[in-house]
Protein backbone atom coordinates (compact mmCIF):
# COMPACT_ATOMS: atom_id res chain seq x y z
CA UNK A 1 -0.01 -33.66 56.47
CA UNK A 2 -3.52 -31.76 55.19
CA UNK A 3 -2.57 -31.60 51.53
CA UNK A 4 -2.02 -35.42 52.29
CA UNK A 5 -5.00 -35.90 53.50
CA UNK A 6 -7.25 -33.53 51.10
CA UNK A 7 -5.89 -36.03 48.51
CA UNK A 8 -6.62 -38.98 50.31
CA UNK A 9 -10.76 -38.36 50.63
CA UNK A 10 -10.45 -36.81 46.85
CA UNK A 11 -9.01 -39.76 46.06
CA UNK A 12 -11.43 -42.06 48.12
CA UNK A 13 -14.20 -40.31 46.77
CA UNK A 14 -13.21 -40.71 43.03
CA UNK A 15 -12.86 -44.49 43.46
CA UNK A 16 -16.61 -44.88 45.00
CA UNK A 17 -17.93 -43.06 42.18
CA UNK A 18 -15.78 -45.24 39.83
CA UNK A 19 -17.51 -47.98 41.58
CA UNK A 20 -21.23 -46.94 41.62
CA UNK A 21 -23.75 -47.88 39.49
CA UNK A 22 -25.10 -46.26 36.49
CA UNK A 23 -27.48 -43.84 37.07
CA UNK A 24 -25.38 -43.01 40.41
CA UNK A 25 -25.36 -39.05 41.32
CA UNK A 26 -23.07 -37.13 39.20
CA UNK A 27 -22.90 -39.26 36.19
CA UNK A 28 -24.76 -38.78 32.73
CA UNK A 29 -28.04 -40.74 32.61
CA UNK A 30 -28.91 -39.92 36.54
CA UNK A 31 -32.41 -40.59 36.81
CA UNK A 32 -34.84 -37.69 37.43
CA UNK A 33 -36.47 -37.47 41.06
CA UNK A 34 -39.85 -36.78 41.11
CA UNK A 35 -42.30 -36.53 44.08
CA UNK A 36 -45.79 -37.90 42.17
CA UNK A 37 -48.83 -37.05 44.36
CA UNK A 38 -52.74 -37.80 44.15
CA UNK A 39 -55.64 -38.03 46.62
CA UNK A 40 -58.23 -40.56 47.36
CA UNK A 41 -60.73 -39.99 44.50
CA UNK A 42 -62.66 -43.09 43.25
CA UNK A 43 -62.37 -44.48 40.80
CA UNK A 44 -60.26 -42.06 39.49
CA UNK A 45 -57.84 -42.70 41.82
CA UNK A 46 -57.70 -44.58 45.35
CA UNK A 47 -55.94 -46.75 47.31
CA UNK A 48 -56.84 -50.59 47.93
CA UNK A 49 -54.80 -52.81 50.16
CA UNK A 50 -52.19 -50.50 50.63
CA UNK A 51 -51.92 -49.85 46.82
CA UNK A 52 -53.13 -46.57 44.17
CA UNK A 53 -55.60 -48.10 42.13
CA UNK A 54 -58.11 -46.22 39.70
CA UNK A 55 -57.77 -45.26 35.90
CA UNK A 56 -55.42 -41.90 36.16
CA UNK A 57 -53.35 -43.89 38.12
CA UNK A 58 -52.32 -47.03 36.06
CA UNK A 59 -52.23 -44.06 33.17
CA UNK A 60 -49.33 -42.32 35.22
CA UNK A 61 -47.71 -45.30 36.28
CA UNK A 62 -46.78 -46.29 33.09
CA UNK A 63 -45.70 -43.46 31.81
CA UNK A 64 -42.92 -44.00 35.01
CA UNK A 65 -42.37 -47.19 33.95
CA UNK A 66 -41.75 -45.60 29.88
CA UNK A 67 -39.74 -42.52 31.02
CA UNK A 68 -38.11 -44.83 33.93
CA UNK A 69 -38.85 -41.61 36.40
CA UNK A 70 -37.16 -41.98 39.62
CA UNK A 71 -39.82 -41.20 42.39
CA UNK A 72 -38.20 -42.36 45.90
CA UNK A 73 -41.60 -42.26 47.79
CA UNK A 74 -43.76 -43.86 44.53
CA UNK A 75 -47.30 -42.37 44.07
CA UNK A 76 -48.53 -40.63 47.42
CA UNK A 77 -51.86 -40.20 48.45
CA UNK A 78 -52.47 -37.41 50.45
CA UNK A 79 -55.45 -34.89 51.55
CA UNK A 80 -55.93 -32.70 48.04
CA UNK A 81 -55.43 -29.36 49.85
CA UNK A 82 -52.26 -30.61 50.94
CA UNK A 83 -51.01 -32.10 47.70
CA UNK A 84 -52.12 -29.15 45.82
CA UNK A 85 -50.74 -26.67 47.85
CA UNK A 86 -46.80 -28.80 47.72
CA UNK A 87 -47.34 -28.93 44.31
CA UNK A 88 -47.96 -24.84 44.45
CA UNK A 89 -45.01 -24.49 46.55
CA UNK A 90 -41.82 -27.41 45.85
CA UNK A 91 -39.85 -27.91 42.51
CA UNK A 92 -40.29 -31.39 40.80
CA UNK A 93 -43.95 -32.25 42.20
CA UNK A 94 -46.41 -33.82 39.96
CA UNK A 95 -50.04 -33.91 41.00
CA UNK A 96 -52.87 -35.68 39.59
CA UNK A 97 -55.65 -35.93 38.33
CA UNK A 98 -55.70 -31.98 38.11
CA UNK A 99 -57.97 -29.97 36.37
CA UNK A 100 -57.20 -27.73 33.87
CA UNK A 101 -58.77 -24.39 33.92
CA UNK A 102 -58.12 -21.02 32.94
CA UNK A 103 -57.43 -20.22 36.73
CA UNK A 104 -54.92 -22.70 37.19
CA UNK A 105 -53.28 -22.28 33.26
CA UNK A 106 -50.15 -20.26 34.68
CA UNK A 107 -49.44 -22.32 37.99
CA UNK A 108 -48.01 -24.75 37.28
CA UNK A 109 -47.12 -26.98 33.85
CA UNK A 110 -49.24 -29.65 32.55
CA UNK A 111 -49.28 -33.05 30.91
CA UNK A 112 -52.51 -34.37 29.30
CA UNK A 113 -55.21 -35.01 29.45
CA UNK A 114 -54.87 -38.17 30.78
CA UNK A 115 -58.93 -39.02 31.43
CA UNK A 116 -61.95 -36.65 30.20
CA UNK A 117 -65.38 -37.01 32.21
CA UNK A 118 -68.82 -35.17 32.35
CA UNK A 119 -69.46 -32.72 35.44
CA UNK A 120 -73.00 -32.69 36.22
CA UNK A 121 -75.63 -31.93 38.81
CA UNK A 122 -76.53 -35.39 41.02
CA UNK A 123 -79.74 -35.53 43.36
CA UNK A 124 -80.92 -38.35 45.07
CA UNK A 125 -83.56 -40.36 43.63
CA UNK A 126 -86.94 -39.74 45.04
CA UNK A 127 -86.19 -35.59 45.79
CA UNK A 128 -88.56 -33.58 43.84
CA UNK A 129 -86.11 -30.77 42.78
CA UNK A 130 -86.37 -30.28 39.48
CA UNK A 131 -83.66 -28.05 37.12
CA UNK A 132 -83.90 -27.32 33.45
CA UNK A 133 -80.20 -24.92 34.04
CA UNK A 134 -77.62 -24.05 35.91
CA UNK A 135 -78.95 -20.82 36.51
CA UNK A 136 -82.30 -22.90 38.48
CA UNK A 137 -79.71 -23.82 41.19
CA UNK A 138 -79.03 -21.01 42.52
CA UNK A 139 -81.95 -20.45 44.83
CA UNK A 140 -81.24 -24.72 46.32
CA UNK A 141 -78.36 -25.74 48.15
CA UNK A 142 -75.29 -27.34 46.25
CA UNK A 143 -72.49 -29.47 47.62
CA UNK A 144 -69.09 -29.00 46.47
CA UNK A 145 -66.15 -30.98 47.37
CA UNK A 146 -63.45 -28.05 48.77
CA UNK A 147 -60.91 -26.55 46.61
CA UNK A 148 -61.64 -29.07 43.64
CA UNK A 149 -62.79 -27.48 39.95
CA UNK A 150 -66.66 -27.45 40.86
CA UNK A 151 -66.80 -25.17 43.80
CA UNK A 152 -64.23 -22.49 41.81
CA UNK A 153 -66.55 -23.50 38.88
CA UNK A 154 -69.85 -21.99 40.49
CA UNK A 155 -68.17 -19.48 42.83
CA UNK A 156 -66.41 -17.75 39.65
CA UNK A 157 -70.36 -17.41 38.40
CA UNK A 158 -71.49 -16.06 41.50
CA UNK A 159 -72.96 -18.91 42.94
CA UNK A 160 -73.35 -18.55 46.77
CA UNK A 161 -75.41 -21.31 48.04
CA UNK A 162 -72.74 -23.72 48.31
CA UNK A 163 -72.22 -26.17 51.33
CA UNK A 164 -68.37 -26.99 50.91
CA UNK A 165 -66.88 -29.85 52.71
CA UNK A 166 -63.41 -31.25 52.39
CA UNK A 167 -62.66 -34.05 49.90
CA UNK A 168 -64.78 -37.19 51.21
CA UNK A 169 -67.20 -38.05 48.21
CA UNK A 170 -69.13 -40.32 50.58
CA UNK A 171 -69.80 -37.47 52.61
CA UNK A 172 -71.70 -35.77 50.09
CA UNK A 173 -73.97 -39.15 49.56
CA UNK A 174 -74.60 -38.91 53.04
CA UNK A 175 -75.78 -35.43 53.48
CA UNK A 176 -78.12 -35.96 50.04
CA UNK A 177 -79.69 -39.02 51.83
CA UNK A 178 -80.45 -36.35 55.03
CA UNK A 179 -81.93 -33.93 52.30
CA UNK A 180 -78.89 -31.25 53.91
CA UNK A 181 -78.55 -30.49 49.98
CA UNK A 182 -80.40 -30.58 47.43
CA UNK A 183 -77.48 -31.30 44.91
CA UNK A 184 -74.33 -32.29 44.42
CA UNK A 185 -72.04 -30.89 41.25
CA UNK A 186 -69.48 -33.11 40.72
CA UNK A 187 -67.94 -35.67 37.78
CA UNK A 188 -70.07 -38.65 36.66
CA UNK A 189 -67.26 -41.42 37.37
CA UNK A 190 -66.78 -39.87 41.31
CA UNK A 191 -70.14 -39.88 41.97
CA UNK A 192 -71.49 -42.92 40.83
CA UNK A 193 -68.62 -44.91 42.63
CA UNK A 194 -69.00 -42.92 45.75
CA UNK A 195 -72.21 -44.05 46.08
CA UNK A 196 -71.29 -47.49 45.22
CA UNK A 197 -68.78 -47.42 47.84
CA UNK A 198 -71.68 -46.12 50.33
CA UNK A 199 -73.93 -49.09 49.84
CA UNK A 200 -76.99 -46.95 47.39
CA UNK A 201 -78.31 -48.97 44.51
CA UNK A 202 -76.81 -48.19 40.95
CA UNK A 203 -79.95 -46.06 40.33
CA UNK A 204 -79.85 -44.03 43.69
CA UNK A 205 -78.46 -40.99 42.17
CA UNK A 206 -80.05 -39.18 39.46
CA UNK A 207 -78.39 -36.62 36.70
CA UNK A 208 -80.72 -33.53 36.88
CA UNK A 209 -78.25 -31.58 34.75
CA UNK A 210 -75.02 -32.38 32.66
CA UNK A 211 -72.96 -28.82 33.11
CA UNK A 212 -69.36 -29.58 31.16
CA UNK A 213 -66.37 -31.63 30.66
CA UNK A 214 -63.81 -31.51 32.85
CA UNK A 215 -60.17 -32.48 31.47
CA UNK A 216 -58.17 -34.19 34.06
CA UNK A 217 -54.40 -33.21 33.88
CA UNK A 218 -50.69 -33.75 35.52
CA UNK A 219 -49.75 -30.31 36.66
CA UNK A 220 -46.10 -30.13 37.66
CA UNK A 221 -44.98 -27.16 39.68
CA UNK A 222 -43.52 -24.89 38.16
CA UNK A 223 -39.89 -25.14 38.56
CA UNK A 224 -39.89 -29.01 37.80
CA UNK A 225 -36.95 -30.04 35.47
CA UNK A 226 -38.16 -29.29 31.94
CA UNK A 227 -36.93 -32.37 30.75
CA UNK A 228 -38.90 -34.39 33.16
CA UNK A 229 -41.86 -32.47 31.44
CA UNK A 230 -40.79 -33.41 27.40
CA UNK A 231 -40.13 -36.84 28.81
CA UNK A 232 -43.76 -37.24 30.25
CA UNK A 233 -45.34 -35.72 27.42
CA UNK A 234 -43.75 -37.89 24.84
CA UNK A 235 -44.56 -40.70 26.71
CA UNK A 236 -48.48 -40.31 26.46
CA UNK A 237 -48.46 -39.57 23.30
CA UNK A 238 -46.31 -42.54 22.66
CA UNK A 239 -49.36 -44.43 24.77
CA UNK A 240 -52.56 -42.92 22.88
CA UNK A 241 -50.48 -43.54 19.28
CA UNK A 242 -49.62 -47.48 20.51
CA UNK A 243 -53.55 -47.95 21.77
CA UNK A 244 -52.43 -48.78 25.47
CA UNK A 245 -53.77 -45.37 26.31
CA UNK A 246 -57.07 -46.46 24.55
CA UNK A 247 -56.81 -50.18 26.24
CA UNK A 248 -56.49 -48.44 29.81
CA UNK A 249 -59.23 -46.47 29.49
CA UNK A 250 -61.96 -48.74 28.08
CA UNK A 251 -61.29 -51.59 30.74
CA UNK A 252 -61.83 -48.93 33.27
CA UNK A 253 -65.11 -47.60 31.65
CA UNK A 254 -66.61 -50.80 30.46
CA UNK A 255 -65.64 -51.99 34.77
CA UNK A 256 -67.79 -48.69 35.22
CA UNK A 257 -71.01 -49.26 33.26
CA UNK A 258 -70.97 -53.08 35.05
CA UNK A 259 -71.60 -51.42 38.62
């Protein structure tokens, strides 16, 4: 009566497999399950009525759409603390826009760069602090969005004078308009839309210093599926060789130097 029964469910089981679509669980061609994270950075990336808007993101999402990637929960937005540290800890988590520096080379694996911007030092327009280097900083205080490239930027060169608050890009507008810093270090695109966002006039914020470049990455943790990786990479190359890459990224920048 067991051995009859054993071979019933085997048998049960083989004919719902027989029956399930391609792609199913168990047969060749299964699609890949990613979890693909971000965070609210504008206009980088964001959400707007209840969709992920911004330039990395329409880059990523078509390279799901090309690699046909299966991700259950779509793009999630979450706090960037949070996101990074999943992507630090769980297998087959990609997490953008990441980015890539000699601190972060070995934790995780990367696809990119999918966007390249300038990092600089903002003030508001009107303060009379005045820098003609980095190293003129030091003695004013800096704001720094937590755990993000700048602060590890100016902390790994000793920089101490750093008022760190979690990532909210408005925030930092608000505590340069109550003069509680003096600067803010952060990329070009962020800024300028964060103070968009906050209701300043296109020419409230000033550059006082352009730092670097900061390449912006998909870091996968590191025990994502290799081939999820190859697949992902071929992709945008595929989109910077076909000019959609190039198409993506001067209607975002051209919808940029309009605000």
């Amino acid at each position: 009566m067991i051995i009859w029964r054993i071979r019933y469910v085997a048998a049960l089981l083989l004919g719902l497999l027989a029956l399930a679509p391609p792609g199913f669980a168990g047969q060749k061609g299964m699609p890949h399950s990613l979890q693909v994270l971000t965070e609210e950075l504008a206009p980088l990336n964001y959400t707007r009525q209840g969709e992920v808007r911004g330039v990395c993101a329409e880059v990523v999402r078509e390279i799901i759409r090309r690699t046909r990637t299966h991700t259950p929960s779509g793009i999630r937005v979450l706090p960037w603390s949070r996101a990074y540290a999943k992507a630090l800890a769980t297998p087959n988590v990609a997490l953008f826009s990441t980015v890539r520096s000699p601190e972060r080379e070995d934790l995780f694996h990367w696809v990119g760069p999918i966007y390249t911007s300038h990092v600089v030092m903002f003030k508001r327009r009107g303060h009379p602090v005045h820098i003609a280097s980095l190293e003129d900083a030091r003695s004013l205080t800096v704001g720094v969005l937590q755990d993000y490239f700048e602060q590890q930027y100016l902390q790994q060169r000793g920089f101490t004078n750093l008022y760190i608050v979690p990532g909210a890009p408005e925030q930092m507008v608000h505590l340069l308009s109550k003069d509680r810093i003096d600067l803010w270090f952060q990329s070009w695109p962020t800024g300028t839309f964060a103070a968009a966002r906050a209701g300043k006039a296109p020419d409230w914020l000033e550059v006082v210093l352009e730092v670097t470049d900061e390449q912006l990455y998909i870091a996968f943790s590191r025990d994502t599926d290799s081939k999820i990786i190859d697949e992902w990479t071929a992709s945008l190359e595929a989109m910077k060789s076909d000019g959609s890459y190039d198409a993506i990224i001067s209607r975002f920048e051209s919808g940029l130097m309009a605000r």
